[in-house]
PDB file of N, CA and C in Angstrom:
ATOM      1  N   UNK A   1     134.245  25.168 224.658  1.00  0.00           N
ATOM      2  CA  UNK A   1     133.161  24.235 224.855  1.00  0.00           C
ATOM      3  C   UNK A   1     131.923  24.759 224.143  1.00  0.00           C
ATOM      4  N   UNK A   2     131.053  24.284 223.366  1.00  0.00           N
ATOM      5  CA  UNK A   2     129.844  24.358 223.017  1.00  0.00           C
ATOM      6  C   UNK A   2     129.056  23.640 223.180  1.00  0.00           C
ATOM      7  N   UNK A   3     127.788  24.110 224.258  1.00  0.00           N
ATOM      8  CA  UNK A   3     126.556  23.326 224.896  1.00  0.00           C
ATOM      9  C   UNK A   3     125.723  23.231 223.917  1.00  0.00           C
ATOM     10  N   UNK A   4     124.900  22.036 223.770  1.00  0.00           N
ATOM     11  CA  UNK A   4     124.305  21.918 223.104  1.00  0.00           C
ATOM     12  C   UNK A   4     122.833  21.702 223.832  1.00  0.00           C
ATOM     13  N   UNK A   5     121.931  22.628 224.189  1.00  0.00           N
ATOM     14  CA  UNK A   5     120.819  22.921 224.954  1.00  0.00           C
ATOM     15  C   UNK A   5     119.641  22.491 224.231  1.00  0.00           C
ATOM     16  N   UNK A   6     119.768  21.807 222.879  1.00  0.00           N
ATOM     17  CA  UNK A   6     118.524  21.279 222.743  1.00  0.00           C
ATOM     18  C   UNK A   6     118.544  19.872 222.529  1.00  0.00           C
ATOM     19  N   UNK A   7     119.774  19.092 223.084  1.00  0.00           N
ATOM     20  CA  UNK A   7     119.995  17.852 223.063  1.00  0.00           C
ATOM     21  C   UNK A   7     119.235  17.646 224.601  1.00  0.00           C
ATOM     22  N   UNK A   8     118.950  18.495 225.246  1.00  0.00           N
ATOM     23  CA  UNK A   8     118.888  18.309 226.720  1.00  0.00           C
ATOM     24  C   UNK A   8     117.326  17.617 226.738  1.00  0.00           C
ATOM     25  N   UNK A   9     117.342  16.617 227.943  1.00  0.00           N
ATOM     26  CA  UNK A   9     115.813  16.122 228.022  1.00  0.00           C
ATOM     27  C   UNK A   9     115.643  15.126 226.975  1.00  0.00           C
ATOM     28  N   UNK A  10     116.438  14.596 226.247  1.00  0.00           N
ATOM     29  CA  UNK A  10     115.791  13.876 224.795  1.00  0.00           C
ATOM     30  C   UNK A  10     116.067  12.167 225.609  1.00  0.00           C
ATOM     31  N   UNK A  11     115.542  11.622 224.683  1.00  0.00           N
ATOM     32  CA  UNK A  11     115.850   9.890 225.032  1.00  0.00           C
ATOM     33  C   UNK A  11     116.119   9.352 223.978  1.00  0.00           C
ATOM     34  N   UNK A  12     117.359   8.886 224.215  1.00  0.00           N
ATOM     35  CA  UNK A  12     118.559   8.437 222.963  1.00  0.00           C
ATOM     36  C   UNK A  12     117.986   6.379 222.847  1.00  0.00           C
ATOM     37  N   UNK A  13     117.668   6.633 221.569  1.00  0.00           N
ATOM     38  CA  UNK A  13     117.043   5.473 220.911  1.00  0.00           C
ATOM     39  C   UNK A  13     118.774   4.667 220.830  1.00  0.00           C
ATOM     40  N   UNK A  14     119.693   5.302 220.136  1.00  0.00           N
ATOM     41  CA  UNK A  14     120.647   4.729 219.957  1.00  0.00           C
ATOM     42  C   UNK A  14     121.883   5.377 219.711  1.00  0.00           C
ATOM     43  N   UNK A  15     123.726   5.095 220.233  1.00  0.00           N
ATOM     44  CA  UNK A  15     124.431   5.695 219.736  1.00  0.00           C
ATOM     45  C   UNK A  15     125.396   5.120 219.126  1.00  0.00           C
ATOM     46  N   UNK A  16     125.500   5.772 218.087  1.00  0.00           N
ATOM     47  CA  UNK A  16     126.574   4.754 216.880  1.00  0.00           C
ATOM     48  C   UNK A  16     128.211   5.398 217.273  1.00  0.00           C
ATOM     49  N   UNK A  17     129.196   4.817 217.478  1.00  0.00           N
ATOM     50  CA  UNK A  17     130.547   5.691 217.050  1.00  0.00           C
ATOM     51  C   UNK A  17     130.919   5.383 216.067  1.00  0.00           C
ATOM     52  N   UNK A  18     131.881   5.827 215.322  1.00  0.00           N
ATOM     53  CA  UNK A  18     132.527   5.366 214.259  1.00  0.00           C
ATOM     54  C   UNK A  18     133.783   5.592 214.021  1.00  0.00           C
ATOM     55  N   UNK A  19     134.767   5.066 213.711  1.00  0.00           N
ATOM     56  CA  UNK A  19     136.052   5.333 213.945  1.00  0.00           C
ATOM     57  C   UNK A  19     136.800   5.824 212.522  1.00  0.00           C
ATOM     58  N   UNK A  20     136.270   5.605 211.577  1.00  0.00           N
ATOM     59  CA  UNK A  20     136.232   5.735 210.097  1.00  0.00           C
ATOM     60  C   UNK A  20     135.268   6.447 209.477  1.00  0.00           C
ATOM     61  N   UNK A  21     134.358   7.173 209.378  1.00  0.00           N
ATOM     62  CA  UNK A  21     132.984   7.964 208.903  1.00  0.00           C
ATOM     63  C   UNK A  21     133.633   8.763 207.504  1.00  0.00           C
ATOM     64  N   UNK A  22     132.895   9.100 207.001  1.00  0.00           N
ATOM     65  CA  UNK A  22     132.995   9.663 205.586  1.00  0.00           C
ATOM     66  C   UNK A  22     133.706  11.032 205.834  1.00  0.00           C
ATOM     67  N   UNK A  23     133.812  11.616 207.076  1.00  0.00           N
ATOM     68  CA  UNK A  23     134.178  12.709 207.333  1.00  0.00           C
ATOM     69  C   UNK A  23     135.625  12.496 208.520  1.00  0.00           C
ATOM     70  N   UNK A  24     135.916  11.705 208.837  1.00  0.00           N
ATOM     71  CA  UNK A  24     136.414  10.997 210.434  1.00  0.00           C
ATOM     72  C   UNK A  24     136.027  10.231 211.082  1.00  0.00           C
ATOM     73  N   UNK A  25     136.514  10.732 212.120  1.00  0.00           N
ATOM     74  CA  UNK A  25     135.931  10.005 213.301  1.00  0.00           C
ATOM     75  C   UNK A  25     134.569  10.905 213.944  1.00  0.00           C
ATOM     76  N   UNK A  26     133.183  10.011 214.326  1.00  0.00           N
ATOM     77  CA  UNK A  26     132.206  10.412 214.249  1.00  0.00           C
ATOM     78  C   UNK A  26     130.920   9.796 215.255  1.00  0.00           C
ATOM     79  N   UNK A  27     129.892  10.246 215.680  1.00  0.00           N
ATOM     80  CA  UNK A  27     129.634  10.128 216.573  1.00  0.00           C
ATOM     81  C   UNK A  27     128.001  10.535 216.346  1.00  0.00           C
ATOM     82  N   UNK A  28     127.102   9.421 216.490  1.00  0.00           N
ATOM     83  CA  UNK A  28     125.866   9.830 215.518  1.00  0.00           C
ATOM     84  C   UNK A  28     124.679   9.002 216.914  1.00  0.00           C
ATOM     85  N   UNK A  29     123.740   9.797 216.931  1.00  0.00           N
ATOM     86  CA  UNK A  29     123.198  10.049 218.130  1.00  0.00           C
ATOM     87  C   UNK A  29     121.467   9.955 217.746  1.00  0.00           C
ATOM     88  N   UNK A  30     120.695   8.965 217.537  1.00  0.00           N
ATOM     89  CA  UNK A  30     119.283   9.269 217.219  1.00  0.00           C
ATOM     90  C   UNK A  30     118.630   9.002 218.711  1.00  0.00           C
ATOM     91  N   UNK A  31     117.415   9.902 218.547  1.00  0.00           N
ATOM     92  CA  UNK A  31     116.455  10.286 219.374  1.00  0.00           C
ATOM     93  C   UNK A  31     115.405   9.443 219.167  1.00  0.00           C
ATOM     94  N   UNK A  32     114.384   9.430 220.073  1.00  0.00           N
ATOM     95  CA  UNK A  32     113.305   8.654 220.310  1.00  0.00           C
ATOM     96  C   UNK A  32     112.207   9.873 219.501  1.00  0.00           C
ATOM     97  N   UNK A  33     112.587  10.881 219.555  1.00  0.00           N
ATOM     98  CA  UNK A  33     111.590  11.687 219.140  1.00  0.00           C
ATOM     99  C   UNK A  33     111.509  12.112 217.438  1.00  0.00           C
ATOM    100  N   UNK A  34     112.807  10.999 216.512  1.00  0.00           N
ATOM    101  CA  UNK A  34     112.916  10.993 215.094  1.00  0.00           C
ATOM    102  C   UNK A  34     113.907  12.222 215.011  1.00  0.00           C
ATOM    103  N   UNK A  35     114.613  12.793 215.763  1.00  0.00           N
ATOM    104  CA  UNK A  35     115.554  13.616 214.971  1.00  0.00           C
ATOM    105  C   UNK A  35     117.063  12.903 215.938  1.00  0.00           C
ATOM    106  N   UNK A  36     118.046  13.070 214.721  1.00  0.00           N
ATOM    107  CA  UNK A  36     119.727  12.738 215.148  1.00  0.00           C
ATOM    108  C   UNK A  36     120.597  13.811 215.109  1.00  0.00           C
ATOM    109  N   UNK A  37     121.160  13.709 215.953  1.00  0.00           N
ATOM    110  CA  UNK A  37     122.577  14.480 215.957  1.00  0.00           C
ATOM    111  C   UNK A  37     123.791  13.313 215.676  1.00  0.00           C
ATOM    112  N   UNK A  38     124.762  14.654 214.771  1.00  0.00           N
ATOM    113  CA  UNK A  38     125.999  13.944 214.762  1.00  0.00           C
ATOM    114  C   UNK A  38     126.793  14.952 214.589  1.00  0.00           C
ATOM    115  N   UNK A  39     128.135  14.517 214.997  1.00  0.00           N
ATOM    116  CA  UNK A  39     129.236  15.404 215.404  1.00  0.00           C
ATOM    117  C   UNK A  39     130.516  14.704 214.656  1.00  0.00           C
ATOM    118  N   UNK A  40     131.156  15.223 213.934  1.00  0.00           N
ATOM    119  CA  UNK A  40     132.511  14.588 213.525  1.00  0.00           C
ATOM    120  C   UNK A  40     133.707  15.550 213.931  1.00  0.00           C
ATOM    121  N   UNK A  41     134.862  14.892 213.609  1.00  0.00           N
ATOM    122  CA  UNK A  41     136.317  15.453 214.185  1.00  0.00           C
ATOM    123  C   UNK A  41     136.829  15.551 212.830  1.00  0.00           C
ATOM    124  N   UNK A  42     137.050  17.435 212.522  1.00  0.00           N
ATOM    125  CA  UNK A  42     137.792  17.622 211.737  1.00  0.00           C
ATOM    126  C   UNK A  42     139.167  18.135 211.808  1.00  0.00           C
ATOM    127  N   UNK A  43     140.211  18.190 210.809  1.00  0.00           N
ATOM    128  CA  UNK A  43     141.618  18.222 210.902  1.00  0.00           C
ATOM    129  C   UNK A  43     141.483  19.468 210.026  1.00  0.00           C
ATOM    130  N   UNK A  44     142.930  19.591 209.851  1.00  0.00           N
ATOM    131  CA  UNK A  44     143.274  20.817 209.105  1.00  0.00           C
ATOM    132  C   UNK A  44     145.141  20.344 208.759  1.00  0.00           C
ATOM    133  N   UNK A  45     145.862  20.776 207.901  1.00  0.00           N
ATOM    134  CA  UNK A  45     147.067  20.804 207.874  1.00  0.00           C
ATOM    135  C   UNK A  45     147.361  21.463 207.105  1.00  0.00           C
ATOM    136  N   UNK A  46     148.855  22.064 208.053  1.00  0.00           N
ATOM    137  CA  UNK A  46     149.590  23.327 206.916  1.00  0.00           C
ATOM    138  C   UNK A  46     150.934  22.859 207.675  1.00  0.00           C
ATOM    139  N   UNK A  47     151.939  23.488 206.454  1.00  0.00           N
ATOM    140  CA  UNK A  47     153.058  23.726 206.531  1.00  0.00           C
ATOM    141  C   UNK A  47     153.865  24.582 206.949  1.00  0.00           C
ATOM    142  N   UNK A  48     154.863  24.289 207.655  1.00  0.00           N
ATOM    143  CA  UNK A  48     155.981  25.238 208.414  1.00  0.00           C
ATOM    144  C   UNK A  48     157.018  25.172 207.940  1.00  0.00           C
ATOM    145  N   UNK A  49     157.284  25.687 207.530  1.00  0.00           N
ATOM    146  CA  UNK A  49     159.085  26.196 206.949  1.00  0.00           C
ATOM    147  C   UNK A  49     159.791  27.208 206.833  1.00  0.00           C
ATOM    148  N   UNK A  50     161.039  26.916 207.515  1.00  0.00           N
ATOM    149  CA  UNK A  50     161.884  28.615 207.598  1.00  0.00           C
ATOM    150  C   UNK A  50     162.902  28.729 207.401  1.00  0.00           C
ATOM    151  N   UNK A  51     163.759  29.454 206.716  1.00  0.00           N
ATOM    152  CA  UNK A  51     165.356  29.604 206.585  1.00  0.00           C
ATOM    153  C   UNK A  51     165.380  30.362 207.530  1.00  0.00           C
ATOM    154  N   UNK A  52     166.278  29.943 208.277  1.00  0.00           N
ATOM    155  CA  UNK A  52     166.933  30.772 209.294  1.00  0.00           C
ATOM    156  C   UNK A  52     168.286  30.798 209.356  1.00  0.00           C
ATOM    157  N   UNK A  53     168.723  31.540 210.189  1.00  0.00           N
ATOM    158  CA  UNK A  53     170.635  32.302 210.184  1.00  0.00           C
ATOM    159  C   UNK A  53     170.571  31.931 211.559  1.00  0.00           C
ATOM    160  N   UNK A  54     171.502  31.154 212.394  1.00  0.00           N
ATOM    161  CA  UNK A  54     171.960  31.550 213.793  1.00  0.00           C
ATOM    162  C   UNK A  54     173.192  31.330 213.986  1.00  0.00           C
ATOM    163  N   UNK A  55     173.571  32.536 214.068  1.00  0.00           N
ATOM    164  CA  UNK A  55     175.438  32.593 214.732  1.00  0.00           C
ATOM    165  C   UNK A  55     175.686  32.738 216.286  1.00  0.00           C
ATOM    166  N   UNK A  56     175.033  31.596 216.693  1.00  0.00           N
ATOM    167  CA  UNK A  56     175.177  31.703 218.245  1.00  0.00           C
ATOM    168  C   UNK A  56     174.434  32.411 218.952  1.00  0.00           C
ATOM    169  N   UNK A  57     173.599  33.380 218.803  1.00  0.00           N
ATOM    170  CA  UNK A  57     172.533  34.746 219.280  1.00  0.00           C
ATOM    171  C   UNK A  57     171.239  34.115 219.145  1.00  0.00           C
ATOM    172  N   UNK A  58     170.581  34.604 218.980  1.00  0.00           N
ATOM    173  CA  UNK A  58     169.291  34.729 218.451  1.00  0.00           C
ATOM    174  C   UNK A  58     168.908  34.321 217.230  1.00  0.00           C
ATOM    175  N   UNK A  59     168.101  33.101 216.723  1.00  0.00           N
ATOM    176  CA  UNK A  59     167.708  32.985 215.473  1.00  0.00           C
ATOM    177  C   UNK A  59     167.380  34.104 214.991  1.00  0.00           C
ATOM    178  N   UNK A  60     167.617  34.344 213.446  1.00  0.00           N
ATOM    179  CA  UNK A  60     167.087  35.166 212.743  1.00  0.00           C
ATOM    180  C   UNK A  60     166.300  34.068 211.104  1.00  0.00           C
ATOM    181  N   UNK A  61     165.208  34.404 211.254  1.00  0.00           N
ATOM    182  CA  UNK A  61     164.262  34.363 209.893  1.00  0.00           C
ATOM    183  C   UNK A  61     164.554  35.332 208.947  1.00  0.00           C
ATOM    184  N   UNK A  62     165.234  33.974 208.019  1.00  0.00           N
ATOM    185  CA  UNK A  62     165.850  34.698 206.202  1.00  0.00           C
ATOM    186  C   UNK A  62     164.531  35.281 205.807  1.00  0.00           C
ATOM    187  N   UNK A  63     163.661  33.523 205.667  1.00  0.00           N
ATOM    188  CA  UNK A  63     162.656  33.388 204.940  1.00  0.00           C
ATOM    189  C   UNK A  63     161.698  32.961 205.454  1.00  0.00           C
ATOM    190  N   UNK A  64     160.737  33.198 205.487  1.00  0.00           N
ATOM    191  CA  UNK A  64     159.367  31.993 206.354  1.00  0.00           C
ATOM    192  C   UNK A  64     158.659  31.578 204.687  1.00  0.00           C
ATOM    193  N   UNK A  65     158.625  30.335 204.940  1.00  0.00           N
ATOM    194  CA  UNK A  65     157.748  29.890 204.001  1.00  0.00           C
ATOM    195  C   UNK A  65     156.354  28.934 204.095  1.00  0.00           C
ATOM    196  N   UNK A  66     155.897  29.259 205.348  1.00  0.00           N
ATOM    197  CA  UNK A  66     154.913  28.944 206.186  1.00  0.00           C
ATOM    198  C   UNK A  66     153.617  28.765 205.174  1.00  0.00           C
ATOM    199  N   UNK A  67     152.768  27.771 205.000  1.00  0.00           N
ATOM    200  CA  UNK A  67     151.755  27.720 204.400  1.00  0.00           C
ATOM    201  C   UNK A  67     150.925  27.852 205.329  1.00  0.00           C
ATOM    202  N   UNK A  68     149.454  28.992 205.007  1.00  0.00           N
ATOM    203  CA  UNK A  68     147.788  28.934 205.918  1.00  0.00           C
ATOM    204  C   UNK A  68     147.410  27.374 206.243  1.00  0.00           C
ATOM    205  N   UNK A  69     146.603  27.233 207.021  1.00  0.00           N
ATOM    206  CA  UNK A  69     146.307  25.643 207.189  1.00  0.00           C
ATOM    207  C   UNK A  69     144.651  25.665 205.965  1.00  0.00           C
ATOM    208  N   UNK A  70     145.183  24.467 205.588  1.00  0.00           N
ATOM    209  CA  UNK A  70     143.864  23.795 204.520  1.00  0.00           C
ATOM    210  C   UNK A  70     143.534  22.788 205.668  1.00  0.00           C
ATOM    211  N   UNK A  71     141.821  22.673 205.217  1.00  0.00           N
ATOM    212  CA  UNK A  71     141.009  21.787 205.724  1.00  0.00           C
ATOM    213  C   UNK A  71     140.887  20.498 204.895  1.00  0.00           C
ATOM    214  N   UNK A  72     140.766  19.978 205.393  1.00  0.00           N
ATOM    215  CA  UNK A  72     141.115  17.957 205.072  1.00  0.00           C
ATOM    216  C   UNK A  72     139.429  17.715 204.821  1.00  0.00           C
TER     217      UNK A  72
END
């Protein structure tokens, strides 16, 4: 969780959602006092892949060919 302690006390002129935003999905928040917050939902995707051996026991990993996750 991350509080956001200087949103606290403000008076919200208006809040937009957006289900599509240039970044995601997004969530844009102006103040009465001229400043906005906004928050979007980011992804990430990577790949999993593995040769594996199982003769009835315990999988065994030939190969992992696992990709790091990239950001979207």
């Amino acid at each position: 969780m991350i509080e956001c302690k200087e949103l606290a006390g403000k008076v919200i002129r208006v809040c937009h959602l957006y289900e599509n935003g240039s970044n995601g999905p997004e969530v844009h928040i102006e103040f009465t006092d001229d400043t906005t917050f906004f928050a979007c939902l980011k992804t990430s995707v990577s790949l999993e892949a593995k040769c594996i051996q199982d003769e009835g026991g315990e999988p065994q990993v030939l190969k992992d060919y696992t990709s790091p996750a990239v950001s979207r």
